[in-house]
PDB file of N, CA and C in Angstrom:
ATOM      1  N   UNK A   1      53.950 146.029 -36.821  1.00  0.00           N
ATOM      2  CA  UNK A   1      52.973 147.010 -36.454  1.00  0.00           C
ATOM      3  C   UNK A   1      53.617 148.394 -36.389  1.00  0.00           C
ATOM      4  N   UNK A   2      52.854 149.240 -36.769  1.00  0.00           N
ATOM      5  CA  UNK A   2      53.696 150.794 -36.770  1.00  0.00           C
ATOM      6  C   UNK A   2      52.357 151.469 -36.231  1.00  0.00           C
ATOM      7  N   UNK A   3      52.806 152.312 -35.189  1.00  0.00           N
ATOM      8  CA  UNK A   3      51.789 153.775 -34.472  1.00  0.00           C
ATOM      9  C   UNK A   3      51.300 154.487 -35.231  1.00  0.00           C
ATOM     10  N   UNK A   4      52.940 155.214 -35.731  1.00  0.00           N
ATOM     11  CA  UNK A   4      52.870 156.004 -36.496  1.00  0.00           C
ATOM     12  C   UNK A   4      53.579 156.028 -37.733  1.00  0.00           C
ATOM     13  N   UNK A   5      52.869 156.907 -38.309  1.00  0.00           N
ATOM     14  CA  UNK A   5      53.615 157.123 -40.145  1.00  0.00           C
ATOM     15  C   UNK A   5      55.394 157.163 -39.920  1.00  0.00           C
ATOM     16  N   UNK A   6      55.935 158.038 -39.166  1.00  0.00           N
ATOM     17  CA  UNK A   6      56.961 158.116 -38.304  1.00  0.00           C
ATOM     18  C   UNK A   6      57.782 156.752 -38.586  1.00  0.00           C
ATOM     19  N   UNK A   7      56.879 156.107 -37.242  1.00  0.00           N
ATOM     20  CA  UNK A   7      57.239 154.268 -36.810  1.00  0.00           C
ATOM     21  C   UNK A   7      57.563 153.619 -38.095  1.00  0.00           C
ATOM     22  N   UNK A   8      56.421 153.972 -39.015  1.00  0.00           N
ATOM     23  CA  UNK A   8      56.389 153.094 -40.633  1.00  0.00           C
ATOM     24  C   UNK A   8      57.681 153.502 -41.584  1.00  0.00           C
ATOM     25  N   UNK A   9      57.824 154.482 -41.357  1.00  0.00           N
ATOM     26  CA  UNK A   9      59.080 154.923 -42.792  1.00  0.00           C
ATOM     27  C   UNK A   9      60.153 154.606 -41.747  1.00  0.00           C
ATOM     28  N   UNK A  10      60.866 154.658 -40.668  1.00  0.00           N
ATOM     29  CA  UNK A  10      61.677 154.037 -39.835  1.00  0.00           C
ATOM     30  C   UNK A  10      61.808 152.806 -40.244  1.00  0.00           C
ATOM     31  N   UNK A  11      60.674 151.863 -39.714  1.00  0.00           N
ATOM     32  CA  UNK A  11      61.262 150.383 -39.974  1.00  0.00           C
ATOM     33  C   UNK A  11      61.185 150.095 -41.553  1.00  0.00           C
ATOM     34  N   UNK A  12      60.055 150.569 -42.173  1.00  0.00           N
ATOM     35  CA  UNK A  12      60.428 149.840 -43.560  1.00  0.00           C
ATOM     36  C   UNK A  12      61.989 150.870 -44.129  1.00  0.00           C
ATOM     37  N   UNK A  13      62.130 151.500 -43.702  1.00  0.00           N
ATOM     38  CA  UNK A  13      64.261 151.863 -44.295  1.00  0.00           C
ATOM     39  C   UNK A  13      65.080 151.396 -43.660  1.00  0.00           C
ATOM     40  N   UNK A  14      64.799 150.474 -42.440  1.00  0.00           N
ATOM     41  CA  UNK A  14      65.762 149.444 -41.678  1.00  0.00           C
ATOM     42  C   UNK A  14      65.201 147.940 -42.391  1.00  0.00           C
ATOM     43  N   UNK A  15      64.191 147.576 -42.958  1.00  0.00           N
ATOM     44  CA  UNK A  15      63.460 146.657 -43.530  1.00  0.00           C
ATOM     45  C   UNK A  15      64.940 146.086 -45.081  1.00  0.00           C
ATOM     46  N   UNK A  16      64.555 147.729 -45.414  1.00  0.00           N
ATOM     47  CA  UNK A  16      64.943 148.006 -47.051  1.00  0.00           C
ATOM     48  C   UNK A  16      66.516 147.617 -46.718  1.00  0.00           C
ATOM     49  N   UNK A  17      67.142 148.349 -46.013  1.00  0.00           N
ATOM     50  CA  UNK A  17      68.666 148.441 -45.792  1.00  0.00           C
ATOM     51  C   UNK A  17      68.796 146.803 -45.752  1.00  0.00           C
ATOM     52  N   UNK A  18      68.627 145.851 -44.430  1.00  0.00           N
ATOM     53  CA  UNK A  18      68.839 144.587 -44.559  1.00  0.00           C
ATOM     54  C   UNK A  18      68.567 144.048 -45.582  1.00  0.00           C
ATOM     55  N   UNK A  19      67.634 144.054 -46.626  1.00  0.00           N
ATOM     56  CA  UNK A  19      67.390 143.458 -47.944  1.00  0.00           C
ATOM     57  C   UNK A  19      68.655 144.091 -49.075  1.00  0.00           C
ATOM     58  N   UNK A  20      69.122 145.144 -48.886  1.00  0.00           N
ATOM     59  CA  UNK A  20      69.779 145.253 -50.174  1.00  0.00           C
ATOM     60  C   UNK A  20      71.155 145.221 -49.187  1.00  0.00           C
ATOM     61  N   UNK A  21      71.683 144.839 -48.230  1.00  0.00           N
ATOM     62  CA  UNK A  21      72.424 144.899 -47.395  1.00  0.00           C
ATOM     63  C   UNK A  21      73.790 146.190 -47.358  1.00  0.00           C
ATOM     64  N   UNK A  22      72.445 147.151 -47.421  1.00  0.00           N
ATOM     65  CA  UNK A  22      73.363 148.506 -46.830  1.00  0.00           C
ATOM     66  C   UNK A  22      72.987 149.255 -46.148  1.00  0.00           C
ATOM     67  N   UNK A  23      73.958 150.220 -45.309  1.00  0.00           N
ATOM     68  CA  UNK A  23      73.878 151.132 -44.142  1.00  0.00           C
ATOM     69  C   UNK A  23      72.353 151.617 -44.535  1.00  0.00           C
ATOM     70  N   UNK A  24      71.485 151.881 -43.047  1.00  0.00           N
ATOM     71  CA  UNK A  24      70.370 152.719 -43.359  1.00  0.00           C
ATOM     72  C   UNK A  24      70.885 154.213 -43.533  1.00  0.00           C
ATOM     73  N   UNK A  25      71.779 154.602 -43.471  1.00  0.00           N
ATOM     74  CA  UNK A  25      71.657 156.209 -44.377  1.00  0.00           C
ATOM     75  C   UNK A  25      71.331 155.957 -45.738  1.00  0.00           C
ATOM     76  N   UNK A  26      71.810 154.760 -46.061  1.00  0.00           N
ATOM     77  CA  UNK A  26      72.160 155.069 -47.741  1.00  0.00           C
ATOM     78  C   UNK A  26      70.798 154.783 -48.397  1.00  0.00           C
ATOM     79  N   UNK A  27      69.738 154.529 -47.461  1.00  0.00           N
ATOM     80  CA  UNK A  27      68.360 154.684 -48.311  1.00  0.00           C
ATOM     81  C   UNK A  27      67.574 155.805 -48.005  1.00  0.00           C
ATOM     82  N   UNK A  28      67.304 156.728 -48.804  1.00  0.00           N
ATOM     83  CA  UNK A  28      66.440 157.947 -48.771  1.00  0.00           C
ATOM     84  C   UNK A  28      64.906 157.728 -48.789  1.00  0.00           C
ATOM     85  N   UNK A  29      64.277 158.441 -48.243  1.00  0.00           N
ATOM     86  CA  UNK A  29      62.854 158.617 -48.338  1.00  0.00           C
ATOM     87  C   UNK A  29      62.357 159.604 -49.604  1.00  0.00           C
ATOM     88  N   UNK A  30      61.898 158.976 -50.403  1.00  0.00           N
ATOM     89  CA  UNK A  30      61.229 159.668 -51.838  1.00  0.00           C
ATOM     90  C   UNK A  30      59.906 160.660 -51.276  1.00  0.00           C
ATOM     91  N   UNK A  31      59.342 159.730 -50.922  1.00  0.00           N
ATOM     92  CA  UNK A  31      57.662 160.210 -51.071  1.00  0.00           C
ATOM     93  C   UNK A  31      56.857 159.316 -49.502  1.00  0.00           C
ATOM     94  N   UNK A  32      56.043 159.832 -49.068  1.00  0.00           N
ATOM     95  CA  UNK A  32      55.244 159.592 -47.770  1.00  0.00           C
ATOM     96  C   UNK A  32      53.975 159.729 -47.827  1.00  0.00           C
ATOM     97  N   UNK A  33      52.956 159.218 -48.289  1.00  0.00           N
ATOM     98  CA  UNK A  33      51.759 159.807 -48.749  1.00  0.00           C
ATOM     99  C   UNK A  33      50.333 159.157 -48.312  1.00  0.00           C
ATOM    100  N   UNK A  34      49.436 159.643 -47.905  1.00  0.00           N
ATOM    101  CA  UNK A  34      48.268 159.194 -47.606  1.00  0.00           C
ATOM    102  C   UNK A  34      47.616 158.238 -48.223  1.00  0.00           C
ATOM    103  N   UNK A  35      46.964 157.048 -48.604  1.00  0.00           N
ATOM    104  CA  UNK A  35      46.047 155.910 -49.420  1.00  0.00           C
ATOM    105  C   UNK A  35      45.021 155.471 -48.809  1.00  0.00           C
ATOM    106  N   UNK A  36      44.405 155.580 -49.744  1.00  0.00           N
ATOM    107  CA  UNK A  36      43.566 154.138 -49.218  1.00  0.00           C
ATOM    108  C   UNK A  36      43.710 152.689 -50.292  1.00  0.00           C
ATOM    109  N   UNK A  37      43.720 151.894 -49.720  1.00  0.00           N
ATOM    110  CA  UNK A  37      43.753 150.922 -50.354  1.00  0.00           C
ATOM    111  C   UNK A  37      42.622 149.899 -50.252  1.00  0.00           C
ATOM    112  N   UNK A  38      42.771 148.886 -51.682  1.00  0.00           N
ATOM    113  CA  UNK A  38      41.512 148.261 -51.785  1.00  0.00           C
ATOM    114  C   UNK A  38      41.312 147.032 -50.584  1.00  0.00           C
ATOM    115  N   UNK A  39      41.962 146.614 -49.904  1.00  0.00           N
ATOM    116  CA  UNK A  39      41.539 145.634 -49.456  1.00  0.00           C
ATOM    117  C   UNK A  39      42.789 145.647 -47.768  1.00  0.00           C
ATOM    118  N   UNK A  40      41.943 144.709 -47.314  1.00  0.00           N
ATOM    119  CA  UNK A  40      43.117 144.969 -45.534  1.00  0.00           C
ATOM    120  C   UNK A  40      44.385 143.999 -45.752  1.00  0.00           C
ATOM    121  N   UNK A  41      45.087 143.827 -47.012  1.00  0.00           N
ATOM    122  CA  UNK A  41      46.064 143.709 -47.830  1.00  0.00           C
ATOM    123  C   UNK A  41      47.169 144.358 -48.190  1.00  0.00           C
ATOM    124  N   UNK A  42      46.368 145.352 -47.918  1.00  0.00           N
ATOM    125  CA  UNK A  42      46.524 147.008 -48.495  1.00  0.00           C
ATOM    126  C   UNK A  42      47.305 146.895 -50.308  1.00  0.00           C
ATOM    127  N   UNK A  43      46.411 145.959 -50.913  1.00  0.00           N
ATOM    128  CA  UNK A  43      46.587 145.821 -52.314  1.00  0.00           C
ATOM    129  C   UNK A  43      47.686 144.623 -52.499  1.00  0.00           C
ATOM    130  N   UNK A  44      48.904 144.513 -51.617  1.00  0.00           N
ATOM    131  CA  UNK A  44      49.676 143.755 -51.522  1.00  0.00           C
ATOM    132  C   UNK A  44      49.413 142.413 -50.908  1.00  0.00           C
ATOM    133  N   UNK A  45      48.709 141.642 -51.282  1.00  0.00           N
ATOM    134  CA  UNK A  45      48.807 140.269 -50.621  1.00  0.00           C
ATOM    135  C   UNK A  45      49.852 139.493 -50.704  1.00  0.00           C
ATOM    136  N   UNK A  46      49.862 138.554 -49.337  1.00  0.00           N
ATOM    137  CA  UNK A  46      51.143 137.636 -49.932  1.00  0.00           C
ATOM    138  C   UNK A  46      50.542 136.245 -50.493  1.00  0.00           C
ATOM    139  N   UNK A  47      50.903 135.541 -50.975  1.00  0.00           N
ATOM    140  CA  UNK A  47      51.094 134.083 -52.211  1.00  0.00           C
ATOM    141  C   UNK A  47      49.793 133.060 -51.242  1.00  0.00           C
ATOM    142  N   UNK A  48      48.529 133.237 -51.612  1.00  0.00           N
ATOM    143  CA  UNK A  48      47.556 132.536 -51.130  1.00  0.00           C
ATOM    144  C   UNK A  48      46.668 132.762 -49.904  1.00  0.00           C
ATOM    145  N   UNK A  49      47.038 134.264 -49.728  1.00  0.00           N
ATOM    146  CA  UNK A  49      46.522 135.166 -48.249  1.00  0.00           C
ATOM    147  C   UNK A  49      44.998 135.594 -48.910  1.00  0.00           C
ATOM    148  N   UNK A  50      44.419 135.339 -47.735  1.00  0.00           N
ATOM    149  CA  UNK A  50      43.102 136.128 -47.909  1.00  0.00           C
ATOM    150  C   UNK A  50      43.005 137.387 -47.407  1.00  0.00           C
ATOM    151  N   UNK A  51      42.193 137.880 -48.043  1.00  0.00           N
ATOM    152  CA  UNK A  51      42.180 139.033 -47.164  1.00  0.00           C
ATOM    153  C   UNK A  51      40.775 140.261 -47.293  1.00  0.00           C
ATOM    154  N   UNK A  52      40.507 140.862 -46.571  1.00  0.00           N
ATOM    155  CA  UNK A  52      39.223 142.040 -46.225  1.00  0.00           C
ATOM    156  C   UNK A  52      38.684 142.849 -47.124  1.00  0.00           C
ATOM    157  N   UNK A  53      37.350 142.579 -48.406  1.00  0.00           N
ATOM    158  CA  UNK A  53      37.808 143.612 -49.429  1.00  0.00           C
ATOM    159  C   UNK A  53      37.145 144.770 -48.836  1.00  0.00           C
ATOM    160  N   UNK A  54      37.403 145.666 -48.335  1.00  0.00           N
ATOM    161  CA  UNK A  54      37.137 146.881 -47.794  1.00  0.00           C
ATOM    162  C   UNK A  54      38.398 147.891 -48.153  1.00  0.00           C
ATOM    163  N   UNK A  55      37.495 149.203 -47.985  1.00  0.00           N
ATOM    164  CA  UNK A  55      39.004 150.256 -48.469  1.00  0.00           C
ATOM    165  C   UNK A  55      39.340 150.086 -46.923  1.00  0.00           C
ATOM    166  N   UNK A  56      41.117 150.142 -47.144  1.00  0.00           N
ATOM    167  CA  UNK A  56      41.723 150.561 -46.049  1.00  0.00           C
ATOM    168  C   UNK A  56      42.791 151.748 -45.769  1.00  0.00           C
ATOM    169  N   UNK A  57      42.486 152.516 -45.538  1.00  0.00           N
ATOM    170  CA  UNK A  57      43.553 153.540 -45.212  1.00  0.00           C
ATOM    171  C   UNK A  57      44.645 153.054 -44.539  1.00  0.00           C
ATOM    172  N   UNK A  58      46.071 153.758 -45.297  1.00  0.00           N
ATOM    173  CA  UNK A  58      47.325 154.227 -44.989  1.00  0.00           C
ATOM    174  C   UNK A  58      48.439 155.500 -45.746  1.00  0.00           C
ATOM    175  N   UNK A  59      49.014 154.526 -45.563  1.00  0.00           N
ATOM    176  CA  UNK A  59      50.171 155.332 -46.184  1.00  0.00           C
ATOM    177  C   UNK A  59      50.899 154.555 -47.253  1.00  0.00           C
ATOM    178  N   UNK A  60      51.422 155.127 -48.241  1.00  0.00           N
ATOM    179  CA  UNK A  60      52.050 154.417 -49.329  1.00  0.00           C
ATOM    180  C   UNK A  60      54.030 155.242 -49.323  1.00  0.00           C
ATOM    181  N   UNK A  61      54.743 154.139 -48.962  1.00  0.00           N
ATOM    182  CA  UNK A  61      55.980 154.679 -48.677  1.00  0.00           C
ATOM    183  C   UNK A  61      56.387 154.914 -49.416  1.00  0.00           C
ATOM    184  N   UNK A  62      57.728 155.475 -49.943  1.00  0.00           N
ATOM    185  CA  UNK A  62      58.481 155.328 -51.300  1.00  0.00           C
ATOM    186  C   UNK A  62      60.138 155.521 -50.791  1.00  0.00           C
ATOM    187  N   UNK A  63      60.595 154.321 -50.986  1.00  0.00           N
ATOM    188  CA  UNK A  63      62.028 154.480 -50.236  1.00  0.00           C
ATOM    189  C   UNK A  63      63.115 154.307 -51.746  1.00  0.00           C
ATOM    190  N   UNK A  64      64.098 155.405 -51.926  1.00  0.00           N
ATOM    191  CA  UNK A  64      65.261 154.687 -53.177  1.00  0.00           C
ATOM    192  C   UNK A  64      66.699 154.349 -51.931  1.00  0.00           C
ATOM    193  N   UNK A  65      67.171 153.222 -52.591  1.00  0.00           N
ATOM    194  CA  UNK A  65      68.430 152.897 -52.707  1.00  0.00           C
ATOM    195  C   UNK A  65      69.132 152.327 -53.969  1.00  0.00           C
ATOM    196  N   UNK A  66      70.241 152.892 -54.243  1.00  0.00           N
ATOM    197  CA  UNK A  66      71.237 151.935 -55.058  1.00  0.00           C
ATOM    198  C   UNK A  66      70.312 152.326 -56.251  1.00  0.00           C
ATOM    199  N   UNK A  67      70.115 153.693 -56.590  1.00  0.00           N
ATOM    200  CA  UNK A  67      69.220 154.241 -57.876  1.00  0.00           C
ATOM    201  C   UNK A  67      67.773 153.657 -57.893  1.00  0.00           C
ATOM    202  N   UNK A  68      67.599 152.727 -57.469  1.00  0.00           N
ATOM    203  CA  UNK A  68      66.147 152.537 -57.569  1.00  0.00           C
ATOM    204  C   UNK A  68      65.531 153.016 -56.616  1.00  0.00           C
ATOM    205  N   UNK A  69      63.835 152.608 -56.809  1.00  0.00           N
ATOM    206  CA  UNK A  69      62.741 152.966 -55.994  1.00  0.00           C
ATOM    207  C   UNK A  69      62.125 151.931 -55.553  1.00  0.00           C
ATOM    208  N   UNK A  70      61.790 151.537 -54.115  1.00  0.00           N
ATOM    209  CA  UNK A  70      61.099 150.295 -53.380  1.00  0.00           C
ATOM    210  C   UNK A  70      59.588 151.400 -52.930  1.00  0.00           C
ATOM    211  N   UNK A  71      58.668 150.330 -53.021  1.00  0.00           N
ATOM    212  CA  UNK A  71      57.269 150.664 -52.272  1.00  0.00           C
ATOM    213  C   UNK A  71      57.005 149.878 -51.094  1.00  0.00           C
ATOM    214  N   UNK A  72      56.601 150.573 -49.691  1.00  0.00           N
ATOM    215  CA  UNK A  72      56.312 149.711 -49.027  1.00  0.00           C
ATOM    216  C   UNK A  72      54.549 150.785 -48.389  1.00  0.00           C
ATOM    217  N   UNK A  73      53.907 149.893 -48.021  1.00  0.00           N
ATOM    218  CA  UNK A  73      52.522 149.765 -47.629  1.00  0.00           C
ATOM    219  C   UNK A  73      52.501 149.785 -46.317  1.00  0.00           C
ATOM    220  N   UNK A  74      51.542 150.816 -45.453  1.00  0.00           N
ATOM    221  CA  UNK A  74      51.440 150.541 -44.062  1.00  0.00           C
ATOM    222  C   UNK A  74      50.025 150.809 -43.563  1.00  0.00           C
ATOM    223  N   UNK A  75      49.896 150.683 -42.391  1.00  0.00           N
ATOM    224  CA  UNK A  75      48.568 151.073 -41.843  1.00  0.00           C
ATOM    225  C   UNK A  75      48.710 151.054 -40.219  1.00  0.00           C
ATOM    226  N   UNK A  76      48.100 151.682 -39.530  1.00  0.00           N
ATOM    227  CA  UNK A  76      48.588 151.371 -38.171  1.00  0.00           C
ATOM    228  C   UNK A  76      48.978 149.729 -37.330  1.00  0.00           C
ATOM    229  N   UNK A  77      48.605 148.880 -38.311  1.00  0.00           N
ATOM    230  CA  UNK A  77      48.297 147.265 -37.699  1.00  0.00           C
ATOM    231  C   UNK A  77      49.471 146.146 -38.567  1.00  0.00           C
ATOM    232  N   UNK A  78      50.112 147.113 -39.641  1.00  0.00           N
ATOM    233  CA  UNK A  78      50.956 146.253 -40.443  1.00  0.00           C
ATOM    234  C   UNK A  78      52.124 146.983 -41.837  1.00  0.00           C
ATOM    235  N   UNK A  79      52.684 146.610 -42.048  1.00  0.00           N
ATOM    236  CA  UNK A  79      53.748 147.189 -42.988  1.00  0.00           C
ATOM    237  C   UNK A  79      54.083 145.821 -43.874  1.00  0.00           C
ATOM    238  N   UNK A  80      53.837 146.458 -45.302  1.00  0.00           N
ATOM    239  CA  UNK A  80      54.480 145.285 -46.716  1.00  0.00           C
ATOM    240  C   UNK A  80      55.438 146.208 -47.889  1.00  0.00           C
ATOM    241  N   UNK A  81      55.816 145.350 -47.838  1.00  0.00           N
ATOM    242  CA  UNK A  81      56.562 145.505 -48.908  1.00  0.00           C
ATOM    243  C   UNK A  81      56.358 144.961 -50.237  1.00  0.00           C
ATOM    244  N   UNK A  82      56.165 146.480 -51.364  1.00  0.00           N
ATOM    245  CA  UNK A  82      55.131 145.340 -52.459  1.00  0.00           C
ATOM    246  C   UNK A  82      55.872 145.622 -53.777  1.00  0.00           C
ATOM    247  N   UNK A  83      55.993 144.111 -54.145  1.00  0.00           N
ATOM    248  CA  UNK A  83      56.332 143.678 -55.148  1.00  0.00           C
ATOM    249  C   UNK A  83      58.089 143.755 -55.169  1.00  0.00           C
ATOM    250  N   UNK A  84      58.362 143.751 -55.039  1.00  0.00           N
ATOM    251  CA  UNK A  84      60.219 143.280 -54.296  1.00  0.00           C
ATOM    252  C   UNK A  84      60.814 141.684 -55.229  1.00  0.00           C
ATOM    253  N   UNK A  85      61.402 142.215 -56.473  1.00  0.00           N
ATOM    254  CA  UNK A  85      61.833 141.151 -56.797  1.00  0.00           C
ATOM    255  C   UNK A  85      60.614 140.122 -57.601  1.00  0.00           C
ATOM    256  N   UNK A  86      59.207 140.494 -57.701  1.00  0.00           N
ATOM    257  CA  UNK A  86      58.259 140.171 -57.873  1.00  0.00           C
ATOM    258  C   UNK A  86      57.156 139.453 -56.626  1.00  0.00           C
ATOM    259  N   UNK A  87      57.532 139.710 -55.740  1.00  0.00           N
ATOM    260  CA  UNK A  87      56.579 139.087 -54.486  1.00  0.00           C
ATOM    261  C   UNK A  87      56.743 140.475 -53.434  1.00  0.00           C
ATOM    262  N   UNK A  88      55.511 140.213 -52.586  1.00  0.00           N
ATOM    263  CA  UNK A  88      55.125 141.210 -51.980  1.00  0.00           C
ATOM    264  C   UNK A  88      55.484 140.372 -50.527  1.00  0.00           C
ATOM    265  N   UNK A  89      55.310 140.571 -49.530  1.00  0.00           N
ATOM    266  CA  UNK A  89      56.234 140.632 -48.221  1.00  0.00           C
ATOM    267  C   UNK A  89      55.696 141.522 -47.149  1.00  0.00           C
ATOM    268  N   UNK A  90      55.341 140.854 -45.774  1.00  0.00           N
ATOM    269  CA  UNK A  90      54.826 141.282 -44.734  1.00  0.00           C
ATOM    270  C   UNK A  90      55.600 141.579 -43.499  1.00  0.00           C
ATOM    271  N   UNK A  91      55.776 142.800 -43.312  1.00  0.00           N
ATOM    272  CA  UNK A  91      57.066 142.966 -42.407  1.00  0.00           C
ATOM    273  C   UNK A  91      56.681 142.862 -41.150  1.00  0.00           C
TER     274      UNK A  91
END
């Protein structure tokens, strides 16, 4: 759960760091941006989840480490991580 946009890019770059297992400095924040998304999924479902088709507002993260770029998904009630390796992920 994240409060705030704040709360959200915090944990998903402590999220990101444990997955690629490096220091959280070494992942930067790209982009921070307002969405709505199609469903209370927030587009990202995980492997047989149902979920709300209603738009839902958040935020769409954009974190790089190690040259690439990770997306993670938030909303005040939840944070994912989408498409990671090919599966999406509910933090």
């Amino acid at each position: 759960m994240a409060d705030s946009k704040r709360e959200a890019v915090g944990r998903a770059r402590k999220d990101l760091a444990e997955r690629l297992g490096v220091a959280e400095g070494e992942v930067e924040e790209s982009s921070v941006e307002e969405a709505d998304f199609p469903n209370t999924a927030l587009g990202a479902p995980l492997r047989g989840e149902m979920s709300g088709m209603m738009i839902t507002p958040g935020w769409r993260i954009r974190l790089a480490a190690r040259g690439k770029t990770y997306e993670y998904r938030a909303d005040r009630g939840q944070i994912r991580l989408y498409d990671f390796k090919g599966k999406n992920y509910k933090i």
